[in-house]
C-alpha atoms as a PDB file:
ATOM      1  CA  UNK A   1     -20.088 -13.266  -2.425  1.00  0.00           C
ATOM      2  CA  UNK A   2     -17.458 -12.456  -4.796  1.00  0.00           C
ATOM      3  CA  UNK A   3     -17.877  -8.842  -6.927  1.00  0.00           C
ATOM      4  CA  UNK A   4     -18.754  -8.928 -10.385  1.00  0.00           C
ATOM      5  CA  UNK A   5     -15.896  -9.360 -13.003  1.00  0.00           C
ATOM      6  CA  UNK A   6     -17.378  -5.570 -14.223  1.00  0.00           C
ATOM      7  CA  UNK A   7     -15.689  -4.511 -11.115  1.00  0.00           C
ATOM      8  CA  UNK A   8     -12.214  -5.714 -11.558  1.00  0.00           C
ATOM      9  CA  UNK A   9      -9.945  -2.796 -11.144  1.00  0.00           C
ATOM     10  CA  UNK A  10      -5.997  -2.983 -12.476  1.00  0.00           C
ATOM     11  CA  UNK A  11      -4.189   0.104 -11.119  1.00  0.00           C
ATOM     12  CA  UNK A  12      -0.227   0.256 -10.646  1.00  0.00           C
ATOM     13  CA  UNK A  13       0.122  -3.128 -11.380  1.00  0.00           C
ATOM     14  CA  UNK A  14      -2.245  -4.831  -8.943  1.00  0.00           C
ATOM     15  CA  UNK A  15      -5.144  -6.569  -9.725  1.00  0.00           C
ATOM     16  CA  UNK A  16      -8.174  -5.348  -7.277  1.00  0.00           C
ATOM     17  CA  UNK A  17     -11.343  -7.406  -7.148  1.00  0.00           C
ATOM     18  CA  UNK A  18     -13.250  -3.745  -6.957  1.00  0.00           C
ATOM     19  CA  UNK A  19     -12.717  -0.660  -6.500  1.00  0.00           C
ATOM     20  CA  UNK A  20     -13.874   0.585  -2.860  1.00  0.00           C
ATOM     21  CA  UNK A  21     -11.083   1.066  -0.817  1.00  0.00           C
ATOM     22  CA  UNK A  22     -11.276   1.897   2.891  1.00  0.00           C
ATOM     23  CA  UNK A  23      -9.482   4.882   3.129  1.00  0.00           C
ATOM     24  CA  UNK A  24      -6.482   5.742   5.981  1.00  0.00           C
ATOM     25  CA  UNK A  25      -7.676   6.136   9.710  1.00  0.00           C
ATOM     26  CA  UNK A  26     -11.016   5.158   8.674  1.00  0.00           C
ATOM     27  CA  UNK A  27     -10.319   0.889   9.106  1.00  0.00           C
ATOM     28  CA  UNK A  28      -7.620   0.953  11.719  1.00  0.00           C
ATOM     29  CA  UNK A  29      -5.041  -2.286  11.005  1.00  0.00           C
ATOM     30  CA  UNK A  30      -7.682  -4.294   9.872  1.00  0.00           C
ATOM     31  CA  UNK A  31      -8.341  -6.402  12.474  1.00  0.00           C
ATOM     32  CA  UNK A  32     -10.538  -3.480  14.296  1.00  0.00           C
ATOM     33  CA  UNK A  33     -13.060  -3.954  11.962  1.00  0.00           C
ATOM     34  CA  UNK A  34     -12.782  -7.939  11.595  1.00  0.00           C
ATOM     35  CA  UNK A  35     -16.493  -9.514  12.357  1.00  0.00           C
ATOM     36  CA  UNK A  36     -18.147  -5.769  11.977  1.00  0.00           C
ATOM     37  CA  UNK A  37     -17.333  -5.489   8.298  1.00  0.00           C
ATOM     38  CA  UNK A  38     -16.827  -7.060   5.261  1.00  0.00           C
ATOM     39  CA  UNK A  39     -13.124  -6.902   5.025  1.00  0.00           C
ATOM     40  CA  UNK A  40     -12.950  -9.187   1.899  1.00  0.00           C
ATOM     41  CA  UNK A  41     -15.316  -8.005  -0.189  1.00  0.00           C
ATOM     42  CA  UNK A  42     -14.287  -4.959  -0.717  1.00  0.00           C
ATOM     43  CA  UNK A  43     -10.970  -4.101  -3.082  1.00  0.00           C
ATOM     44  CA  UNK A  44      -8.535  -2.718  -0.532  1.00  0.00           C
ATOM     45  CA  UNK A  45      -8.081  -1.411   2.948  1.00  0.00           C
ATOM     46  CA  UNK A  46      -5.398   1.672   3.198  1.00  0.00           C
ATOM     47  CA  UNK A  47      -3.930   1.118   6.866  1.00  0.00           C
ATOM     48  CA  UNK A  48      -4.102   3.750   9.613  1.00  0.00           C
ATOM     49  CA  UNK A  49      -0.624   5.876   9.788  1.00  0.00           C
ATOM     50  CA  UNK A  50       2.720   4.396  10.201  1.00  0.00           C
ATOM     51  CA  UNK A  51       5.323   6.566  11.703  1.00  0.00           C
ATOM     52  CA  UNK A  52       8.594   6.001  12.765  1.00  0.00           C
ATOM     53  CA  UNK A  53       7.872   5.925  16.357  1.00  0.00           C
ATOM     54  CA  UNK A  54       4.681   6.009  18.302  1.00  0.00           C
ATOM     55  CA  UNK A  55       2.523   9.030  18.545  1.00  0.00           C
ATOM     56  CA  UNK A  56       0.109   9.593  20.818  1.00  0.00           C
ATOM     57  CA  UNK A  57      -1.889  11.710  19.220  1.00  0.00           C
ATOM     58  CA  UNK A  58      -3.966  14.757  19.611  1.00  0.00           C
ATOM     59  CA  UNK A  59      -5.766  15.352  22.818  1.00  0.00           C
ATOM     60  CA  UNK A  60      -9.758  14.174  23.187  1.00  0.00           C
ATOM     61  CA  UNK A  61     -12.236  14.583  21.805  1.00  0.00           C
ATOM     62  CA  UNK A  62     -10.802  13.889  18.523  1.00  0.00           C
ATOM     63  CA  UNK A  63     -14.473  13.508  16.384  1.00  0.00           C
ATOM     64  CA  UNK A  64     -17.521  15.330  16.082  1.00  0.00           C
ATOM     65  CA  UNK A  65     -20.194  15.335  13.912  1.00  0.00           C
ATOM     66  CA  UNK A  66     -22.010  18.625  11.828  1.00  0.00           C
ATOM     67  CA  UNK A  67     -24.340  18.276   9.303  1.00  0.00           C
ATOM     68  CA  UNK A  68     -22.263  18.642   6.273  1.00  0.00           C
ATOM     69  CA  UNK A  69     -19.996  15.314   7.647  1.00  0.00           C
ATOM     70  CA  UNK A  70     -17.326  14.761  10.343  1.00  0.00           C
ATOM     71  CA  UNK A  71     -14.123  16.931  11.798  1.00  0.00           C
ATOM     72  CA  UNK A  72     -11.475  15.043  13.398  1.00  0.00           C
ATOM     73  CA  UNK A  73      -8.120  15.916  15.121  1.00  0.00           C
ATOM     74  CA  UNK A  74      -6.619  12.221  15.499  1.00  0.00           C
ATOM     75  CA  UNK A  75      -3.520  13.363  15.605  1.00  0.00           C
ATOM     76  CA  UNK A  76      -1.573  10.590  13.441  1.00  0.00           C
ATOM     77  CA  UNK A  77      -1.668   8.808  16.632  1.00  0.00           C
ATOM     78  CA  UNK A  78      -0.106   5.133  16.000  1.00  0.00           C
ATOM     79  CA  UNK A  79       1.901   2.308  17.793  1.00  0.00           C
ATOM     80  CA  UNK A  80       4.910   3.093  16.224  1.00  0.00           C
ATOM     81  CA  UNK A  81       6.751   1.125  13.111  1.00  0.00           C
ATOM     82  CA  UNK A  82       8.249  -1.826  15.497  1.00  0.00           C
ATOM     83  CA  UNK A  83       4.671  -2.613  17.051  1.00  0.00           C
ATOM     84  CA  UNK A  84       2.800  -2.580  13.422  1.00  0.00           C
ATOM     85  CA  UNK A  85       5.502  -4.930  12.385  1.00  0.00           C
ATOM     86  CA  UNK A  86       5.173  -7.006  15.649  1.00  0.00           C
ATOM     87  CA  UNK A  87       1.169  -7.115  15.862  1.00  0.00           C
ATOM     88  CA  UNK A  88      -0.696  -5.463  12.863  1.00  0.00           C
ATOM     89  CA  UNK A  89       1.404  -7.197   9.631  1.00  0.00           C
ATOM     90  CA  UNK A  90       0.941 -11.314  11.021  1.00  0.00           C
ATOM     91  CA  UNK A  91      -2.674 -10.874  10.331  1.00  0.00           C
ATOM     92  CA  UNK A  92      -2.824  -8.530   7.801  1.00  0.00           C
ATOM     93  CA  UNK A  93      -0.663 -11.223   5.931  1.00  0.00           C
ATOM     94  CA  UNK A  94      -3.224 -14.162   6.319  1.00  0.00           C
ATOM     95  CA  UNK A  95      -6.880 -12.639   7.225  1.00  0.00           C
ATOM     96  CA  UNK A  96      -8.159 -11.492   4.029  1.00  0.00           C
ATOM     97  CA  UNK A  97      -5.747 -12.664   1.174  1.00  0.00           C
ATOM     98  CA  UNK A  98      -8.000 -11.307  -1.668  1.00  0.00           C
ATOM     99  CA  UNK A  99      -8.204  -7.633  -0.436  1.00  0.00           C
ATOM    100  CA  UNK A 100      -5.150  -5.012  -1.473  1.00  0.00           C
ATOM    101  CA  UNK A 101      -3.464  -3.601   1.386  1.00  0.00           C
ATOM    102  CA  UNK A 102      -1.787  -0.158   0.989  1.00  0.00           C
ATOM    103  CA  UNK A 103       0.119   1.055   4.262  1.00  0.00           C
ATOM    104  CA  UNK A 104      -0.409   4.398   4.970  1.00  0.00           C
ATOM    105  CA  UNK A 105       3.444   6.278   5.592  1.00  0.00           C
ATOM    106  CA  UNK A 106       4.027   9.353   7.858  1.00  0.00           C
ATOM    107  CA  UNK A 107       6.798  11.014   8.340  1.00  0.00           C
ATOM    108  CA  UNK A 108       8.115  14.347  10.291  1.00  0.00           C
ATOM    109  CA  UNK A 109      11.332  15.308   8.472  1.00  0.00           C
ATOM    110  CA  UNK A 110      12.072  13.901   4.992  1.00  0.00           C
ATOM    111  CA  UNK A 111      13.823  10.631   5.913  1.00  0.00           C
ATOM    112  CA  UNK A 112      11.315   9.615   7.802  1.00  0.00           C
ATOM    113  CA  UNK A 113       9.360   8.185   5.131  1.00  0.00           C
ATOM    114  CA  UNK A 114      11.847   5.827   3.710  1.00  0.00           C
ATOM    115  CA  UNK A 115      13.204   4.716   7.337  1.00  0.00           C
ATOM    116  CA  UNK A 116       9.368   3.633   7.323  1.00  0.00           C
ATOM    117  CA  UNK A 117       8.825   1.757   4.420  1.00  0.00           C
ATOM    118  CA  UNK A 118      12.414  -0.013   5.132  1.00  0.00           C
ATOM    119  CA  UNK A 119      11.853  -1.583   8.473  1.00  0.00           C
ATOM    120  CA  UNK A 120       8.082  -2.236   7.183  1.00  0.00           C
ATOM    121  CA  UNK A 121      10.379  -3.863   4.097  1.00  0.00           C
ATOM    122  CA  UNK A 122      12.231  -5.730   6.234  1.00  0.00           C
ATOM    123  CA  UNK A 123       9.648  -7.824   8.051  1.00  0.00           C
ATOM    124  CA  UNK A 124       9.357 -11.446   7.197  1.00  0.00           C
ATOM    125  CA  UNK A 125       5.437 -10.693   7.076  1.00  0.00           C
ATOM    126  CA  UNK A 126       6.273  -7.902   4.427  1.00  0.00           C
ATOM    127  CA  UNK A 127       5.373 -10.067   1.496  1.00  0.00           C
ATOM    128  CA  UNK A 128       1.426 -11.447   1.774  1.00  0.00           C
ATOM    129  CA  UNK A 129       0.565  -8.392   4.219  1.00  0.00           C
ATOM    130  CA  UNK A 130       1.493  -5.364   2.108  1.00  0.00           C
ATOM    131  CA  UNK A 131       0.411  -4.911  -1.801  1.00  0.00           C
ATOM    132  CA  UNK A 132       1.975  -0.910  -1.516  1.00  0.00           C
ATOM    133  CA  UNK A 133       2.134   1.965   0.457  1.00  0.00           C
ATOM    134  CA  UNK A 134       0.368   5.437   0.355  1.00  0.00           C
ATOM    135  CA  UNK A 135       2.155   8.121   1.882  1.00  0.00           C
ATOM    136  CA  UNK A 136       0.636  10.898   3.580  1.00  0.00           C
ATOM    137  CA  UNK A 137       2.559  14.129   2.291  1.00  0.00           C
ATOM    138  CA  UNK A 138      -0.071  16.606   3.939  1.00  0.00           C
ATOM    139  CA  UNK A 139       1.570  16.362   7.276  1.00  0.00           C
ATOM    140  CA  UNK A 140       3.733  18.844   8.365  1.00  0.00           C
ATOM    141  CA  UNK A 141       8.127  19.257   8.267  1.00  0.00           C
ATOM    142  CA  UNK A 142       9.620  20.123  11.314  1.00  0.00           C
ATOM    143  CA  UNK A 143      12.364  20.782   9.673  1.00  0.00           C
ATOM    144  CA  UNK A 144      10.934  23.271   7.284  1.00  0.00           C
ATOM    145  CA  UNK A 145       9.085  25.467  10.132  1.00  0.00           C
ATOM    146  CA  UNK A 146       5.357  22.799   9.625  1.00  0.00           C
ATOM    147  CA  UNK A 147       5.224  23.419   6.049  1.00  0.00           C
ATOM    148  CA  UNK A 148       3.319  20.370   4.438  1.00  0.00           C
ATOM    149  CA  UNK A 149       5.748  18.308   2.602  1.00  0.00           C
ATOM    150  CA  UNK A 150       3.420  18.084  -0.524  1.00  0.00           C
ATOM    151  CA  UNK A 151       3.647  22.149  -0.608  1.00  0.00           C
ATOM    152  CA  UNK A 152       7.049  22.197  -0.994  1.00  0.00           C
ATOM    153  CA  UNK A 153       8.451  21.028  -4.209  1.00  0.00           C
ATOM    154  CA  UNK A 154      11.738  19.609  -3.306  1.00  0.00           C
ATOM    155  CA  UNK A 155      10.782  18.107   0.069  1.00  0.00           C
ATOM    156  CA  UNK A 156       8.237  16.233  -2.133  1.00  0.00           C
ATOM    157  CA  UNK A 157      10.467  14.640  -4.551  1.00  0.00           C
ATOM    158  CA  UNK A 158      12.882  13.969  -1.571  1.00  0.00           C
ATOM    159  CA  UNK A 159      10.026  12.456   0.311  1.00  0.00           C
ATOM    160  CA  UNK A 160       8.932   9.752  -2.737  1.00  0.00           C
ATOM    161  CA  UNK A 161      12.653   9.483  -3.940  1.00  0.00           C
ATOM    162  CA  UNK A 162      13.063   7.737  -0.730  1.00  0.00           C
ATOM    163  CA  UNK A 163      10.443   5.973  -0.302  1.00  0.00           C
ATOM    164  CA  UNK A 164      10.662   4.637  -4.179  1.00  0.00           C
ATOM    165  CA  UNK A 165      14.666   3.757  -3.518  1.00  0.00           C
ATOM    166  CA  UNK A 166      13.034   1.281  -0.474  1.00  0.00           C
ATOM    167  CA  UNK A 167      10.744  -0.291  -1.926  1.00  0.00           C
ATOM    168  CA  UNK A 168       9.638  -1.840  -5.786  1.00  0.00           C
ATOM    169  CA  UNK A 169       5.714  -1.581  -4.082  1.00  0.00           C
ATOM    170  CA  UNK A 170       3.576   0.157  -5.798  1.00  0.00           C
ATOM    171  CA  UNK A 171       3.371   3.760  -3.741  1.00  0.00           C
ATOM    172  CA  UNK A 172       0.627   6.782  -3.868  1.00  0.00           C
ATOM    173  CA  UNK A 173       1.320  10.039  -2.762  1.00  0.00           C
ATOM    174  CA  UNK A 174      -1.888  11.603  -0.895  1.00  0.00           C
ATOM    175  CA  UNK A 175      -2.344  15.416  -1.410  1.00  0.00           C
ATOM    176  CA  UNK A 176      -4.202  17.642   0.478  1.00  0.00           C
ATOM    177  CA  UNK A 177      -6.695  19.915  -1.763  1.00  0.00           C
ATOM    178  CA  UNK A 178      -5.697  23.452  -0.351  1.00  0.00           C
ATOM    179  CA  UNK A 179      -2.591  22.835  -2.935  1.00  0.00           C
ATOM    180  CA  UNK A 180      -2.579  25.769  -5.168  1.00  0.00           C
ATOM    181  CA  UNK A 181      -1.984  23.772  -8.251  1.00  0.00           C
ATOM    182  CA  UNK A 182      -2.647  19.775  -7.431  1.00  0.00           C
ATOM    183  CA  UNK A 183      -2.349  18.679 -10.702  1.00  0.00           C
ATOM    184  CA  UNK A 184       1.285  20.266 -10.575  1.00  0.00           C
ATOM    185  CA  UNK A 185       1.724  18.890  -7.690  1.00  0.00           C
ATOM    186  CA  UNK A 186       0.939  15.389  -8.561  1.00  0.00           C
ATOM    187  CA  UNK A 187       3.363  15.672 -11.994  1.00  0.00           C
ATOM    188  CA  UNK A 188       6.315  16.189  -9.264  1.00  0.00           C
ATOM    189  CA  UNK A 189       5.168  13.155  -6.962  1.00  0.00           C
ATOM    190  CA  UNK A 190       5.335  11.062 -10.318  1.00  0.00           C
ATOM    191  CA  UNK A 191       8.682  12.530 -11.367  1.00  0.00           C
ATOM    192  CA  UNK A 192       9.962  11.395  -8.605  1.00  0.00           C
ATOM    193  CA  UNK A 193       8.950   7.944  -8.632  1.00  0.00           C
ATOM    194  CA  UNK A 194       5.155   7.836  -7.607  1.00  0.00           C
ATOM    195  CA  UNK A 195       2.964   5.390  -9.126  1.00  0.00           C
ATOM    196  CA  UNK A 196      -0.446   6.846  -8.475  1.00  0.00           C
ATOM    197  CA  UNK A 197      -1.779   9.747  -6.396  1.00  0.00           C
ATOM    198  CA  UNK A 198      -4.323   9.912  -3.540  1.00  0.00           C
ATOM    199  CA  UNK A 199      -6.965  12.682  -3.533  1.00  0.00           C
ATOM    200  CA  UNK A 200      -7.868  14.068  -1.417  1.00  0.00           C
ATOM    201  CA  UNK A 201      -7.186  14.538   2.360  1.00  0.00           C
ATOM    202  CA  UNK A 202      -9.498  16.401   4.668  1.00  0.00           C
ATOM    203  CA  UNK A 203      -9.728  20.133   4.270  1.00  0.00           C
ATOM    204  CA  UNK A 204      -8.988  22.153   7.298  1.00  0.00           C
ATOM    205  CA  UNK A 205     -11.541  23.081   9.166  1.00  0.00           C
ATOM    206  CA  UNK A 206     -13.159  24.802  12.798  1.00  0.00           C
ATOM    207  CA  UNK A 207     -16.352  23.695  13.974  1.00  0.00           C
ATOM    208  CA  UNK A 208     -17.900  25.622  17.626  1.00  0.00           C
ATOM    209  CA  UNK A 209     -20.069  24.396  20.678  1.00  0.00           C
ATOM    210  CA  UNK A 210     -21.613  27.888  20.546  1.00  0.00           C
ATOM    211  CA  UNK A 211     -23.056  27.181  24.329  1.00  0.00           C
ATOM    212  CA  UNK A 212     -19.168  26.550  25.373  1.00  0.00           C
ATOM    213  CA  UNK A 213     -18.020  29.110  22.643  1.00  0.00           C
ATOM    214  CA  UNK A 214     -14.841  26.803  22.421  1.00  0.00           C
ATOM    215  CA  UNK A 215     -13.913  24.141  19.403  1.00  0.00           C
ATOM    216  CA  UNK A 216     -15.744  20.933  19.992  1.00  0.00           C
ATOM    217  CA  UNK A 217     -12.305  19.399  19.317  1.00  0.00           C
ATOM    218  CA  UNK A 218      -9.676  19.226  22.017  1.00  0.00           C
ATOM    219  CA  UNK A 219      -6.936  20.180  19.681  1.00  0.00           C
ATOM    220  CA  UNK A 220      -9.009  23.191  18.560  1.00  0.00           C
ATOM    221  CA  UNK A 221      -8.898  22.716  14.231  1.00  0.00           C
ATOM    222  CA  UNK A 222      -9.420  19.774  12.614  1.00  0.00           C
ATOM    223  CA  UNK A 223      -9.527  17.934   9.168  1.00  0.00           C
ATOM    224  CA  UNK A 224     -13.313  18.328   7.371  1.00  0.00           C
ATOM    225  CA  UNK A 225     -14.602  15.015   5.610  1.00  0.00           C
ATOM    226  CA  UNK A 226     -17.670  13.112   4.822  1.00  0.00           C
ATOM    227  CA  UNK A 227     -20.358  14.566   1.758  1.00  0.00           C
ATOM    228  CA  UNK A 228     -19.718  18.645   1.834  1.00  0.00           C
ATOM    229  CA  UNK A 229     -16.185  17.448   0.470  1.00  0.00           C
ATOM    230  CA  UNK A 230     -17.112  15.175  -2.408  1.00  0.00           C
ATOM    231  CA  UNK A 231     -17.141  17.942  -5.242  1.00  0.00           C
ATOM    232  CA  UNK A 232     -13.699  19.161  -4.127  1.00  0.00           C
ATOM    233  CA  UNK A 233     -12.765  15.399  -4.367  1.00  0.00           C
ATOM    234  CA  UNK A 234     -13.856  14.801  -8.069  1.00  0.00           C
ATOM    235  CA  UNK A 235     -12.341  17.888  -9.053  1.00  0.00           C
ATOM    236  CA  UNK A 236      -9.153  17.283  -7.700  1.00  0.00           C
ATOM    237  CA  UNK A 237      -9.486  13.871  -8.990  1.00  0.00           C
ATOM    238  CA  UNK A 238     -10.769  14.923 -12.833  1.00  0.00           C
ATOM    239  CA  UNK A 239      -7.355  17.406 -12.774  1.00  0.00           C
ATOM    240  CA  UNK A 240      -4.968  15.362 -11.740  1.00  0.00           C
ATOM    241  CA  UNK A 241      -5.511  12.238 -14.305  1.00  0.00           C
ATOM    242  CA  UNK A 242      -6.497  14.739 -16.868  1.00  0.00           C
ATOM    243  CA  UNK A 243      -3.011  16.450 -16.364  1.00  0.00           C
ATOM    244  CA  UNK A 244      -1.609  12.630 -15.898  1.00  0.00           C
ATOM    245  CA  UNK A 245      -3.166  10.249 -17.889  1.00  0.00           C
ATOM    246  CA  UNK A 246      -2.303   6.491 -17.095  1.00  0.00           C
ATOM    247  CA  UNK A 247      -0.959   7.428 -13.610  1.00  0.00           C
ATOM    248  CA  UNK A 248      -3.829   6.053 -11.415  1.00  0.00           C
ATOM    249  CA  UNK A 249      -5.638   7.837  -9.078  1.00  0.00           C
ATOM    250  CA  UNK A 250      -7.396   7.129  -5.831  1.00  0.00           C
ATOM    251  CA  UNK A 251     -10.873   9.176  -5.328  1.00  0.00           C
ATOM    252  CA  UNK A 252     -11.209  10.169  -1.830  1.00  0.00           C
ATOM    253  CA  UNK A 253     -13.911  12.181   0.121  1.00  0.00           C
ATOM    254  CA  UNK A 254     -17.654  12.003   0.238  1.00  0.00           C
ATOM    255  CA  UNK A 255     -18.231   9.065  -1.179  1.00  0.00           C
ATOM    256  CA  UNK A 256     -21.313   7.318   0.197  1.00  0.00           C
ATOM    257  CA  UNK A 257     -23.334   5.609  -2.400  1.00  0.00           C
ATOM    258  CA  UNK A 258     -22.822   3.927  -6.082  1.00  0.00           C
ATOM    259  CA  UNK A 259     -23.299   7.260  -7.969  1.00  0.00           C
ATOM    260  CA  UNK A 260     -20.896   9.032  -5.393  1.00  0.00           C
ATOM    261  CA  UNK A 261     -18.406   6.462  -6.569  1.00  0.00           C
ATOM    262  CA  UNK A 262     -19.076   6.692 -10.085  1.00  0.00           C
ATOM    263  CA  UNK A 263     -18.667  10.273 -10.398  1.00  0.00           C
ATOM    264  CA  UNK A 264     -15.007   9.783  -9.251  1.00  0.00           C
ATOM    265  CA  UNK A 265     -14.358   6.767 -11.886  1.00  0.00           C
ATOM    266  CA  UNK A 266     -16.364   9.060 -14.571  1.00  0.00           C
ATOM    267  CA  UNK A 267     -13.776  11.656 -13.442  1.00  0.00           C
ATOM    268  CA  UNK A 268     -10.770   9.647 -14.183  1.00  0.00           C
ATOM    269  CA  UNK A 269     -10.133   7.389 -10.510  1.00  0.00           C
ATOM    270  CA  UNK A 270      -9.265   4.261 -10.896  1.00  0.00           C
ATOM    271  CA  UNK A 271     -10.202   3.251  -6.784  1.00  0.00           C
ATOM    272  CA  UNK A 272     -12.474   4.862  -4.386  1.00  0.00           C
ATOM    273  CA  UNK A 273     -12.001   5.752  -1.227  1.00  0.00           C
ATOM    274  CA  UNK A 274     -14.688   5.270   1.568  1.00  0.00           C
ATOM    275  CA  UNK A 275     -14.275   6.408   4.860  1.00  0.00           C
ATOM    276  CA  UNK A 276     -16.874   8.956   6.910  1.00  0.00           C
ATOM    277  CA  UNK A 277     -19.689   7.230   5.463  1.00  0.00           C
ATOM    278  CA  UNK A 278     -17.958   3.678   6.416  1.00  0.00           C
ATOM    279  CA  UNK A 279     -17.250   4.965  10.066  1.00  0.00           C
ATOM    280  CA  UNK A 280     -21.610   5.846  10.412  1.00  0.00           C
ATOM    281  CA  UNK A 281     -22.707   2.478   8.804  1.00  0.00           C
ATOM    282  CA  UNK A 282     -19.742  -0.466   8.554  1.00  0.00           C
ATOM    283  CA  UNK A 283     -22.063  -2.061   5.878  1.00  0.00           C
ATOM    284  CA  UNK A 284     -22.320   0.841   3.419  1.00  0.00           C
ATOM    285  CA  UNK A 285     -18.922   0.108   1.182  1.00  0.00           C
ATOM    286  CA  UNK A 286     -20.595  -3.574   0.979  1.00  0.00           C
ATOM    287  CA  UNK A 287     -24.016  -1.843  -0.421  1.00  0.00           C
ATOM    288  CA  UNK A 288     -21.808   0.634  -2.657  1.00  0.00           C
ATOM    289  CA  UNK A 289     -19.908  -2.571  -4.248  1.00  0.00           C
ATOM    290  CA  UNK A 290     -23.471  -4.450  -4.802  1.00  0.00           C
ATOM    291  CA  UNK A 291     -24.792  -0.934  -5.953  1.00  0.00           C
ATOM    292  CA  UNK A 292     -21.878  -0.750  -8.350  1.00  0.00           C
ATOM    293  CA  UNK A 293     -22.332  -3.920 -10.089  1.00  0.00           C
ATOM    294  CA  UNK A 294     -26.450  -3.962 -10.580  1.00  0.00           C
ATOM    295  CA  UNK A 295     -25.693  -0.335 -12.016  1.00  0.00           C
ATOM    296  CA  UNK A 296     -22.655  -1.750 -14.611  1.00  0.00           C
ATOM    297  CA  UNK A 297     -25.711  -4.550 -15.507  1.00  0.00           C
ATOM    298  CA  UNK A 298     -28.472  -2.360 -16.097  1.00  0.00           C
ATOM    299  CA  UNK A 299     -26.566   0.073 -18.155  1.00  0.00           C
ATOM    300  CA  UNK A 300     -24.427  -2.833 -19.913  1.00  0.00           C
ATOM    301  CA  UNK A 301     -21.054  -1.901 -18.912  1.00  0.00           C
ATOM    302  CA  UNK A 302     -18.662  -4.471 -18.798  1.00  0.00           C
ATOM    303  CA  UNK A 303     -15.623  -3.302 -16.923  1.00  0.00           C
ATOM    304  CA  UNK A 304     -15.736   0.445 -15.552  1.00  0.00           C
ATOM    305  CA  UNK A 305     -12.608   0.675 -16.789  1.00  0.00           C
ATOM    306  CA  UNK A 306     -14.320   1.213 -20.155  1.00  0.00           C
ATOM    307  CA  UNK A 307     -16.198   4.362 -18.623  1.00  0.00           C
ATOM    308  CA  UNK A 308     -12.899   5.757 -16.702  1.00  0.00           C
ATOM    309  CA  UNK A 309     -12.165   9.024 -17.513  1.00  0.00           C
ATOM    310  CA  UNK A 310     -15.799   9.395 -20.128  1.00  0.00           C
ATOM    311  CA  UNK A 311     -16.606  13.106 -18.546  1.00  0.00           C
ATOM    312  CA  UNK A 312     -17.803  14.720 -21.359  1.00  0.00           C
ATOM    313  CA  UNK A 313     -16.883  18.116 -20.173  1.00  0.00           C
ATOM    314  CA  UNK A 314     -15.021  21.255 -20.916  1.00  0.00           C
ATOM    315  CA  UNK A 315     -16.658  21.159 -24.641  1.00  0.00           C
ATOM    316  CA  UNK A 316     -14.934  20.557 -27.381  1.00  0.00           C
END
């Protein structure tokens, strides 16, 4: 069943047919989740990480579950750039033709990113199986002692300069939300040749098996996601596009139902990222895109585009 026309999202120059997103890690390749979820009805599916070569990750168990949402140590693990090419991008590029796909771009030291996005570029699948590319400027430099790149000014615009000289895809930077000043942060992504801006990532987090009295994740920390983050994502979301307005902006964390959603567009996103809540129940982001319309229908709104941004807060 196709989405209402209400739901039609434009956001650096692609058309989406709504705007629920699966965010990164959440969906795998695609593929994964073919025959469990609804792949094409929702408006885009943000890959798992992309690095330069494979990673195997952090060590198990990677996921737990607390009350406030989920904590994961993944790791960035991935196949490796040749392999996504190889095996992910073939059916990426024919299985579900009317849903966006954004790559999701690691890198280690600043060239990283662009070596990416090149050899990504560069395969003959490149064309139907990638719509853009998010990169994910919360992991750490090596070459700047594990300093995020997106805390670091200059590493930043090196990091999207890159990136933006190997591709014409659209590309979003993702930023973590312990930034000091994210809105700032997000100006210097665009400067440098970002078209929209992710946020947020997880926030960093410790959870304990107090019977063990030891992490309940192998690698010890982990990232913090699911519906205790949701107010740091709409506030992250309402500064950046009030600081940027036109630049587009992805709404990430928390977001399990309709009004979830719509507190992000209300905010100023243009997508919506689901991800913890899509990991519990594979058929929520299908619910949350039905949701979305009947409540555009009963409140006679014809595009949410109209609404974007209609926080009426500070006071005049």
């Amino acid at each position: 069943m196709s989405a209402p026309a209400a739901l039609r999202v434009s956001a650096a120059g692609l058309e989406f047919q709504n705007p629920i997103l699966l965010a990164a890690g959440t969906a795998g390749y695609g593929h994964e989740l073919a025959g469990v979820m609804d792949l094409a009805g929702v408006g885009g599916l943000v890959t798992k990480a992309v690095s330069r070569v494979p990673r195997q990750g952090a060590p198990a168990p990677r996921v737990a579950e607390f009350d406030g949402g989920m904590i994961n140590a993944v790791g960035l693990a991935n196949p490796g750039v040749d392999e996504v090419c190889r095996t992910h991008l073939p059916w990426l590029a024919t299985a579900i033709p009317a849903t966006r796909k954004l790559v999701n771009v690691v890198g280690f030291v600043v060239d990283e990113f662009a070596d990416v996005v090149s050899r990504l570029e560069a395969s003959p699948h490149a064309a139907r199986a990638i719509d853009g590319y998010e990169l994910n400027v919360s992991c750490p430099n090596t070459k700047a002692g594990g300093m995020e790149f997106g805390a670091d000014d200059a590493a930043l615009a090196a990091v999207v300069a890159g990136a933006r000289a190997a591709t014409r895809r659209p590309l979003f930077v993702k930023l973590s939300p312990t930034l000091g000043d994210i809105a700032r942060t997000a100006r210097v992504a665009v400067d440098a040749g970002a078209d929209g801006i992710t946020v947020v990532n997880t926030i960093p987090g410790l959870v304990i098996d107090v019977e063990a009295r030891r992490p309940v994740l192998g690698f010890g920390t982990g990232g913090v996601s699911g519906s205790a983050i949701l107010p740091v994502g709409v506030l992250a979301a309402w500064k950046v596009t009030r600081a940027l307005p036109g630049v587009p902006v992805i709404g990430l964390g928390g977001v399990r139902t309709a009004a979830d959603a719509l507190q992000y567009v209300l905010a100023g996103a243009s997508l919506v990222g689901m991800g913890t809540a899509a990991l519990r129940d594979p058929r929520r982001p299908a619910r949350v895109v039905r949701d979305l319309g009947r409540w555009c229908a009963a409140h006679g709104v014809a595009s949410l585009a109209s609404i974007r941004g209609t926080l009426e807060w500070p006071p005049a």
